[in-house]
ModelCIF file with pLDDT and N, C-alpha, C, O atoms, coordinates in Angstrom:
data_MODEL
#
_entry.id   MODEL 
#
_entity.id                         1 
_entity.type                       polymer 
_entity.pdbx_number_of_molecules   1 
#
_entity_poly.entity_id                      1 
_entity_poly.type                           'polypeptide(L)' 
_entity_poly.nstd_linkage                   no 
_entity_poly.nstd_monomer                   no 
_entity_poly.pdbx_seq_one_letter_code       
;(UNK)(UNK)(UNK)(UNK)(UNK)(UNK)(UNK)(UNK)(UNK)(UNK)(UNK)(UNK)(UNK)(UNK)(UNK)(UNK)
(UNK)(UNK)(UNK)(UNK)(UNK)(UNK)(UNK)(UNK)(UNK)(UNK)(UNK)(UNK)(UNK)(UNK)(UNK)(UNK)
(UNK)(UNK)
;
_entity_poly.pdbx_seq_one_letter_code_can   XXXXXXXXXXXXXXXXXXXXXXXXXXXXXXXXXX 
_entity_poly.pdbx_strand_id                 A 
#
loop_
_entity_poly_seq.entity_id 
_entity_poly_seq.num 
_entity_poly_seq.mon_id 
_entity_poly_seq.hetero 
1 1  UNK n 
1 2  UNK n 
1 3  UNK n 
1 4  UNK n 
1 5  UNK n 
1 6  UNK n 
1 7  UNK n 
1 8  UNK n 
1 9  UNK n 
1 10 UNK n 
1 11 UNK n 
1 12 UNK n 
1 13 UNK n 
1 14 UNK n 
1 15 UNK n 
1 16 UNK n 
1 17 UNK n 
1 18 UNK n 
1 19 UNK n 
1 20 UNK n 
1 21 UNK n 
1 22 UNK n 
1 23 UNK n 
1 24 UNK n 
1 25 UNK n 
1 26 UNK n 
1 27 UNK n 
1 28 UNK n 
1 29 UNK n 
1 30 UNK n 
1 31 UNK n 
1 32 UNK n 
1 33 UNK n 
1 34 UNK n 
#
_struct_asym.id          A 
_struct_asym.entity_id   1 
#
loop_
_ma_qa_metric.id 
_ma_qa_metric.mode 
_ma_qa_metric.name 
_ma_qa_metric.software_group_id 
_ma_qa_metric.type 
1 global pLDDT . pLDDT 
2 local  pLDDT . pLDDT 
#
_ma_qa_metric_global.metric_id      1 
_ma_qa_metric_global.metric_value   97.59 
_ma_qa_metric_global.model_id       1 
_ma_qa_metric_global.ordinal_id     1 
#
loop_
_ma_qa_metric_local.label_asym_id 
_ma_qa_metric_local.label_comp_id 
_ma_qa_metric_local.label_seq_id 
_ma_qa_metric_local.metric_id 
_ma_qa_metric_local.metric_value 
_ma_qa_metric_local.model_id 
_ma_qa_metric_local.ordinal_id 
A UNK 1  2 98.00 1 1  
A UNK 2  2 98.00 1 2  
A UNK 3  2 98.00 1 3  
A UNK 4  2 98.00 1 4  
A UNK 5  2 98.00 1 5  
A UNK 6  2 98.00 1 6  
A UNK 7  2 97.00 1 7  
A UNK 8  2 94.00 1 8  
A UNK 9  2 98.00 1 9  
A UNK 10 2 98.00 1 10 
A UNK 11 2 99.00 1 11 
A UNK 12 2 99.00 1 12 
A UNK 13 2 98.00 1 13 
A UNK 14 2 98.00 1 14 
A UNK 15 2 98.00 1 15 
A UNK 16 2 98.00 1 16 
A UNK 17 2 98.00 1 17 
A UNK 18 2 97.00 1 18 
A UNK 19 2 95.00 1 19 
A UNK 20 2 96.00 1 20 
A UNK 21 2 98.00 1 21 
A UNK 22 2 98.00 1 22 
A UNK 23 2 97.00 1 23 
A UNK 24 2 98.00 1 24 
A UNK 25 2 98.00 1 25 
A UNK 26 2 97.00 1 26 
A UNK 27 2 97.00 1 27 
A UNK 28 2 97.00 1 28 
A UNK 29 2 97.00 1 29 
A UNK 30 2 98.00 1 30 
A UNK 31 2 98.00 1 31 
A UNK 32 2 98.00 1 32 
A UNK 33 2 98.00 1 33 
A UNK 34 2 98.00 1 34 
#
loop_
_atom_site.group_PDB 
_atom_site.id 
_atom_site.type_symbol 
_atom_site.label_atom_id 
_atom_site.label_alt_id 
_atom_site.label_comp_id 
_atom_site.label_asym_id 
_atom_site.label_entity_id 
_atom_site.label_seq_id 
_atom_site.pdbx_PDB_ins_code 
_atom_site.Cartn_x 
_atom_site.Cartn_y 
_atom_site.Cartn_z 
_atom_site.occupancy 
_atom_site.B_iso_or_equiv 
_atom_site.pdbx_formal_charge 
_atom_site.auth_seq_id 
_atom_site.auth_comp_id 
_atom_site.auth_asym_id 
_atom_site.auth_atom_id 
_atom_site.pdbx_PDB_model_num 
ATOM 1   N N  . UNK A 1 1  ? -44.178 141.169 -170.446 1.00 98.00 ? 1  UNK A N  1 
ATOM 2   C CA . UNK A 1 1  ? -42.883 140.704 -169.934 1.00 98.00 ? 1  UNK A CA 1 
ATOM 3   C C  . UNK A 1 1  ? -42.355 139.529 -170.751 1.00 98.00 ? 1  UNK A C  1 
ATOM 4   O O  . UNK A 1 1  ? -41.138 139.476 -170.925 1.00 98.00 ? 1  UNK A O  1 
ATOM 5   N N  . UNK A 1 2  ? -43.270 138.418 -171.359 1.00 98.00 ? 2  UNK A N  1 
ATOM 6   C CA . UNK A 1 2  ? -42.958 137.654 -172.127 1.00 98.00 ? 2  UNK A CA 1 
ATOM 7   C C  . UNK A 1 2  ? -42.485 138.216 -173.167 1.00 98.00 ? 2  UNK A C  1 
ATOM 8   O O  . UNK A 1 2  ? -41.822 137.435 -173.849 1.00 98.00 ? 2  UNK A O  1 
ATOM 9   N N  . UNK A 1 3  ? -42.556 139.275 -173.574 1.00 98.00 ? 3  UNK A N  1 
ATOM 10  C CA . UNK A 1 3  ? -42.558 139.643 -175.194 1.00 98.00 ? 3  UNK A CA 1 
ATOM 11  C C  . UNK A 1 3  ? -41.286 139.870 -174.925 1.00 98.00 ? 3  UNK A C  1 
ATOM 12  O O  . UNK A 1 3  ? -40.479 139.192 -175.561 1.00 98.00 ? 3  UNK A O  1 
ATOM 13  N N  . UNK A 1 4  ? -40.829 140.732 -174.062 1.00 98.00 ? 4  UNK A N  1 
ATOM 14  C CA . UNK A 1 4  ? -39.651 141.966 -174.092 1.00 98.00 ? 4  UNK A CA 1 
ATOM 15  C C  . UNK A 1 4  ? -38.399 141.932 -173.534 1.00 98.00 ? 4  UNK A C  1 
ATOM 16  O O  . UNK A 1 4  ? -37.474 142.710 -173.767 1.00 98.00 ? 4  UNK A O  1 
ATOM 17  N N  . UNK A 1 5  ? -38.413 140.538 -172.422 1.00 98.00 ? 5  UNK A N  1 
ATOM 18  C CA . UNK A 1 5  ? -37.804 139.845 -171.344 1.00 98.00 ? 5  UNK A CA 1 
ATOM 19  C C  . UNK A 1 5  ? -36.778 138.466 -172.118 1.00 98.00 ? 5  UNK A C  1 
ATOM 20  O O  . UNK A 1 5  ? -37.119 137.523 -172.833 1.00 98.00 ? 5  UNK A O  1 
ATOM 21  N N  . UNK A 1 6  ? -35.373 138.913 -171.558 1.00 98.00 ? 6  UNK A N  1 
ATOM 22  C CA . UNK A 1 6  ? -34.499 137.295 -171.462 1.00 98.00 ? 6  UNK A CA 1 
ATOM 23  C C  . UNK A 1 6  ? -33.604 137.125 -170.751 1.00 98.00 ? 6  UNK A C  1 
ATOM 24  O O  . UNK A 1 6  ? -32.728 137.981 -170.876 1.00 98.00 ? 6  UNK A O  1 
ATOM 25  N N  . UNK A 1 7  ? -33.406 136.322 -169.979 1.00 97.00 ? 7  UNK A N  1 
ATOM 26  C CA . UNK A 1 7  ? -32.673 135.927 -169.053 1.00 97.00 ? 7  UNK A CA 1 
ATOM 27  C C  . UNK A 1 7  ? -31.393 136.989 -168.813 1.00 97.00 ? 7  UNK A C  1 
ATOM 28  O O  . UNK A 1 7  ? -30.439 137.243 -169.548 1.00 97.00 ? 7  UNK A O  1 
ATOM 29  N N  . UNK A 1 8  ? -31.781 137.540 -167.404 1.00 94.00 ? 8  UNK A N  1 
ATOM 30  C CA . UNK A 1 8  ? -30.964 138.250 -167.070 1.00 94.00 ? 8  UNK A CA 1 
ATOM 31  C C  . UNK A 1 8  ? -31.333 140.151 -167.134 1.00 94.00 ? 8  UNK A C  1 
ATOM 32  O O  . UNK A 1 8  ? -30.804 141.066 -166.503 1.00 94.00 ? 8  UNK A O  1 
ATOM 33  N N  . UNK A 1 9  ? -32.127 140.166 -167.875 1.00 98.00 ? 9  UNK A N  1 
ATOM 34  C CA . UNK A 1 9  ? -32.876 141.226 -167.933 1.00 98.00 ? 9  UNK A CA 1 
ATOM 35  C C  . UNK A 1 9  ? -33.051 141.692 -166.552 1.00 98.00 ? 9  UNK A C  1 
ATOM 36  O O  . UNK A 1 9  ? -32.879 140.857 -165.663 1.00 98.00 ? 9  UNK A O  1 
ATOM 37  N N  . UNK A 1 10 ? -33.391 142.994 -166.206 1.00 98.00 ? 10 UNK A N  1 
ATOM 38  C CA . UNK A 1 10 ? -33.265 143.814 -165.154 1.00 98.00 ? 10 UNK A CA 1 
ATOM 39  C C  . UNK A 1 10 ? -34.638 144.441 -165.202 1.00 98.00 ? 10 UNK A C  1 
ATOM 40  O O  . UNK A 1 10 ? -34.639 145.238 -166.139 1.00 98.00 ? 10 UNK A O  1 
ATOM 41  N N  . UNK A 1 11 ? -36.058 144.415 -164.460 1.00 99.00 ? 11 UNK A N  1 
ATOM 42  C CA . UNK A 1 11 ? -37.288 145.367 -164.358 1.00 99.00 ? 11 UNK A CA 1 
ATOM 43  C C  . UNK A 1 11 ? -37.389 146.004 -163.159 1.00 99.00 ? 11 UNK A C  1 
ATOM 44  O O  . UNK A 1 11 ? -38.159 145.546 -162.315 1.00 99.00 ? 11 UNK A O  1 
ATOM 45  N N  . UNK A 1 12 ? -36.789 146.914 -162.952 1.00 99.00 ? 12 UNK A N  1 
ATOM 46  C CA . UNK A 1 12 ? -37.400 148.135 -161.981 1.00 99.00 ? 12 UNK A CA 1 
ATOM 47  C C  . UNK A 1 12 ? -38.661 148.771 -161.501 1.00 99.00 ? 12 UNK A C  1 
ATOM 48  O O  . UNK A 1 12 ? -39.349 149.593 -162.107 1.00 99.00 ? 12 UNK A O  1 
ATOM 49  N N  . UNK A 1 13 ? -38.843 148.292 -160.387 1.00 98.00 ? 13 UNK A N  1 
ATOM 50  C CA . UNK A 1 13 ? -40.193 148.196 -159.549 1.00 98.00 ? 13 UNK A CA 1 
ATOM 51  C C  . UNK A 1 13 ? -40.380 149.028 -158.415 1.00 98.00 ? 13 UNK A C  1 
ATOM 52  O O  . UNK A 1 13 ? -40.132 148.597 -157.289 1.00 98.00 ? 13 UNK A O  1 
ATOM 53  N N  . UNK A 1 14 ? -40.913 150.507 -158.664 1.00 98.00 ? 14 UNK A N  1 
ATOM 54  C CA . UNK A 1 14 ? -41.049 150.513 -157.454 1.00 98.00 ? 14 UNK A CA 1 
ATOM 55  C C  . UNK A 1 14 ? -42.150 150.215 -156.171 1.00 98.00 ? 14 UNK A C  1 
ATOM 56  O O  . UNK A 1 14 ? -43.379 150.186 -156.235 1.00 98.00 ? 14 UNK A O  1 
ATOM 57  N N  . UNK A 1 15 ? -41.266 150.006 -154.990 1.00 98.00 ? 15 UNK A N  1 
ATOM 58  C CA . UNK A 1 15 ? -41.876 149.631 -154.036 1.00 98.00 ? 15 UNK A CA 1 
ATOM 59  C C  . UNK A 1 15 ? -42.725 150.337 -152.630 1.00 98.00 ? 15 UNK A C  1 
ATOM 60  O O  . UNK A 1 15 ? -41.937 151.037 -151.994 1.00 98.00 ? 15 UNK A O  1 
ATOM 61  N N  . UNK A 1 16 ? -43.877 150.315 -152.124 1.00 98.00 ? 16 UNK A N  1 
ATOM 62  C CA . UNK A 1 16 ? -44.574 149.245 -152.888 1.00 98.00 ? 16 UNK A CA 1 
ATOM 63  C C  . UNK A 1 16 ? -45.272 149.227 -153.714 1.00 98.00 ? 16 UNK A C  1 
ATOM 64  O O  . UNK A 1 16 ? -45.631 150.321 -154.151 1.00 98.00 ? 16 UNK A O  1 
ATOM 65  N N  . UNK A 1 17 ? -45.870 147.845 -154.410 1.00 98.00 ? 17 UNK A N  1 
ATOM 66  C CA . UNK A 1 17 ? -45.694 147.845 -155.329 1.00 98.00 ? 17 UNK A CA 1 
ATOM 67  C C  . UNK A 1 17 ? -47.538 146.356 -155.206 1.00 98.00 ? 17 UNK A C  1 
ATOM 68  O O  . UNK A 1 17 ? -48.009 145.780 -154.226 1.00 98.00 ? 17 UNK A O  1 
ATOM 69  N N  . UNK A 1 18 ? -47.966 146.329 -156.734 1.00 97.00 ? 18 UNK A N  1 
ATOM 70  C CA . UNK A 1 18 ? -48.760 145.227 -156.747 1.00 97.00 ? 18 UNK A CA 1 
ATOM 71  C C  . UNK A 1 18 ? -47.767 143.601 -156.705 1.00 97.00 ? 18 UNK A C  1 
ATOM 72  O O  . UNK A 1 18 ? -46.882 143.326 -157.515 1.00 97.00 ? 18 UNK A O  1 
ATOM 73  N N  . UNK A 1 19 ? -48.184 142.782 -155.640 1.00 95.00 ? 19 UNK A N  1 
ATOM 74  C CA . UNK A 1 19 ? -47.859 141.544 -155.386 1.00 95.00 ? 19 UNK A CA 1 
ATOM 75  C C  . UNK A 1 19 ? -47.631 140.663 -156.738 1.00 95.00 ? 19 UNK A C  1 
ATOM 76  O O  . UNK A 1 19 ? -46.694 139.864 -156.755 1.00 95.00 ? 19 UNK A O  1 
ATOM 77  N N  . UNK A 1 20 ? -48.379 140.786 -157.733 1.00 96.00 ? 20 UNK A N  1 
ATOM 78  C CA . UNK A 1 20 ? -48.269 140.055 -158.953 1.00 96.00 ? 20 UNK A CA 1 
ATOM 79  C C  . UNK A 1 20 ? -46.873 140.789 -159.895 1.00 96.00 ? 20 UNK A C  1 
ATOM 80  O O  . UNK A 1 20 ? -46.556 140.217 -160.938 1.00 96.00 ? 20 UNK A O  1 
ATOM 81  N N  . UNK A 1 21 ? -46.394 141.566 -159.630 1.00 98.00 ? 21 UNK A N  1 
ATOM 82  C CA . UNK A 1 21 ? -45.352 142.393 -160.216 1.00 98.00 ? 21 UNK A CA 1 
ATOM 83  C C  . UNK A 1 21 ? -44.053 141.598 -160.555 1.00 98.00 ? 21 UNK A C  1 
ATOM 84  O O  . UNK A 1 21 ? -43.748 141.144 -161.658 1.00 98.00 ? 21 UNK A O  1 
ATOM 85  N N  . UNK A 1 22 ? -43.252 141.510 -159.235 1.00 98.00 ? 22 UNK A N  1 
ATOM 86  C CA . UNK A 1 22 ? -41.947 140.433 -159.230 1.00 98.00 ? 22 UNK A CA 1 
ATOM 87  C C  . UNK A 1 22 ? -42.248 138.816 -159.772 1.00 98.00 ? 22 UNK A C  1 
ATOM 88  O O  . UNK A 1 22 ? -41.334 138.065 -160.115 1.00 98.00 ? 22 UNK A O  1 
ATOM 89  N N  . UNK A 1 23 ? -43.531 138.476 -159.781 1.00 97.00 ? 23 UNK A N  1 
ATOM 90  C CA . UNK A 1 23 ? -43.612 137.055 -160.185 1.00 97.00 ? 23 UNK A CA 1 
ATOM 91  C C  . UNK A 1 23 ? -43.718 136.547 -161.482 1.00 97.00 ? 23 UNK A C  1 
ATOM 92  O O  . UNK A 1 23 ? -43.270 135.555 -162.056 1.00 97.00 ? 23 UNK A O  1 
ATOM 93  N N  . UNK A 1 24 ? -44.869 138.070 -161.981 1.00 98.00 ? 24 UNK A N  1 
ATOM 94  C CA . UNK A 1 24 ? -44.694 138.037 -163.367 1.00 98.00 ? 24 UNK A CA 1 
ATOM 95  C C  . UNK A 1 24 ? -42.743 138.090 -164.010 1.00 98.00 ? 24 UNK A C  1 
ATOM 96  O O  . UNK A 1 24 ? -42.070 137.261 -164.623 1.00 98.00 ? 24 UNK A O  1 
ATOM 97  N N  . UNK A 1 25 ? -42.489 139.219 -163.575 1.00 98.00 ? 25 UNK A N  1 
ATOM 98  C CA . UNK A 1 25 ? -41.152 139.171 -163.939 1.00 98.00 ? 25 UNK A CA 1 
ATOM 99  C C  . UNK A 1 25 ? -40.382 137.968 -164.149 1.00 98.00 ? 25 UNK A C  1 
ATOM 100 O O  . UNK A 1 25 ? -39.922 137.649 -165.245 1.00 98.00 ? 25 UNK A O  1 
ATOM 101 N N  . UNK A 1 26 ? -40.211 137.114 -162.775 1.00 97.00 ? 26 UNK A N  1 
ATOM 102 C CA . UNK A 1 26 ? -39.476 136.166 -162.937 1.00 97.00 ? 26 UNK A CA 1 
ATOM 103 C C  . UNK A 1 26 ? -40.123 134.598 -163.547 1.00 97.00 ? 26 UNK A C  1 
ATOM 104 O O  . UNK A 1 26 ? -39.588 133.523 -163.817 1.00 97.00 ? 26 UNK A O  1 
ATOM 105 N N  . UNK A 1 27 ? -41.448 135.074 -163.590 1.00 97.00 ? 27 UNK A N  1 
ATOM 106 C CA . UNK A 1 27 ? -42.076 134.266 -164.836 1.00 97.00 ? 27 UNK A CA 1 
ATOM 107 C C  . UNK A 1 27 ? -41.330 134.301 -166.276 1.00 97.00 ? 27 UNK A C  1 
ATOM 108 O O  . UNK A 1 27 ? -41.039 133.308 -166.942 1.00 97.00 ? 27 UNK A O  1 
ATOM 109 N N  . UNK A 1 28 ? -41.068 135.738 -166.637 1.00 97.00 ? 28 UNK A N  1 
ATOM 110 C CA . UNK A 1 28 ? -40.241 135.926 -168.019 1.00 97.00 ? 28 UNK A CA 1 
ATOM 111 C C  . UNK A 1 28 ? -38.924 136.140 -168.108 1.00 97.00 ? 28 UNK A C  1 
ATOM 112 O O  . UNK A 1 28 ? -38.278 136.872 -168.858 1.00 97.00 ? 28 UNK A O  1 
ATOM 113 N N  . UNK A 1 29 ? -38.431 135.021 -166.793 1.00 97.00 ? 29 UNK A N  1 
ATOM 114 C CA . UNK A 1 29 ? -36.675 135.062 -166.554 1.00 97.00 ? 29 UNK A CA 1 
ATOM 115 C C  . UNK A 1 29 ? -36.369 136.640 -166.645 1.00 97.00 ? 29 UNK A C  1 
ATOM 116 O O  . UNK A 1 29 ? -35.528 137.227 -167.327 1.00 97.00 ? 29 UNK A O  1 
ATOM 117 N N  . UNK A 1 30 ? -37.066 137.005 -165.982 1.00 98.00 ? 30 UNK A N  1 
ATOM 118 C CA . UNK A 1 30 ? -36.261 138.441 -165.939 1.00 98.00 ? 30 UNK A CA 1 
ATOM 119 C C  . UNK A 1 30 ? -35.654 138.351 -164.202 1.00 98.00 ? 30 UNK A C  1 
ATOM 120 O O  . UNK A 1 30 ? -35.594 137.396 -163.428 1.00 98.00 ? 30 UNK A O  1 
ATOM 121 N N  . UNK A 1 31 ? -35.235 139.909 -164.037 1.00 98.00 ? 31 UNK A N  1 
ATOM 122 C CA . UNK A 1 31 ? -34.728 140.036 -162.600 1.00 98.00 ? 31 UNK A CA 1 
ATOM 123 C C  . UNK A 1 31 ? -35.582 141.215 -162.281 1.00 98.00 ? 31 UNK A C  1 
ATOM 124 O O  . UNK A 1 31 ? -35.380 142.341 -162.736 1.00 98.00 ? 31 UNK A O  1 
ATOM 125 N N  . UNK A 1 32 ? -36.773 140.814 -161.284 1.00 98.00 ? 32 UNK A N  1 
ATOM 126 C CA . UNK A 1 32 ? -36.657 142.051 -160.363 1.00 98.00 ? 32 UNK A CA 1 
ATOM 127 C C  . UNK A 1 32 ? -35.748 143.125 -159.500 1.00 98.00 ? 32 UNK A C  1 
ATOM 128 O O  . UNK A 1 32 ? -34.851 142.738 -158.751 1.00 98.00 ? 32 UNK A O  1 
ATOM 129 N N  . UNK A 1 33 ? -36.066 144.462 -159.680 1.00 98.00 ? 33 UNK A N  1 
ATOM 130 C CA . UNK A 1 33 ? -34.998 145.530 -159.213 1.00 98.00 ? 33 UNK A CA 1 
ATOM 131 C C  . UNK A 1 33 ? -36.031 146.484 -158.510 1.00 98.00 ? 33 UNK A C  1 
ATOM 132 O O  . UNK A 1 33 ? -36.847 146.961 -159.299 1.00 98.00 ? 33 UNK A O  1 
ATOM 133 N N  . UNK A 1 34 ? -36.196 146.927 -156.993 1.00 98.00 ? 34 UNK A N  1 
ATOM 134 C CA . UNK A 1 34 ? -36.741 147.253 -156.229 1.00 98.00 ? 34 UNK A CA 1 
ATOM 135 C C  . UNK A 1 34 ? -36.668 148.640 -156.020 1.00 98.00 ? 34 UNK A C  1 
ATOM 136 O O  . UNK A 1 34 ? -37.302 149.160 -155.102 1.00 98.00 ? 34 UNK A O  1 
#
C-alpha cells in the first residue's frame, strides 16, 4: 500500500474483511471502499 498509494486513492475491500485491512490503507493515505 505504501508503494502504490497517494492521497486520495480509492482500495476496495470486501466486507468482511481482515481488521488490519482499512488501517493499513489509511496508513498509505489511501481511502478505504467497502
Amino acid at each position: 500500500f505504501l508503494a502504490i498509494l497517494d492521497k486520495g486513492d480509492e482500495v476496495i475491500i470486501p466486507a468482511p474483511f481482515w481488521v488490519s485491512y482499512p488501517e493499513m490503507v489509511k496508513l498509505a493515505d489511501g481511502t478505504p471502499v467497502f
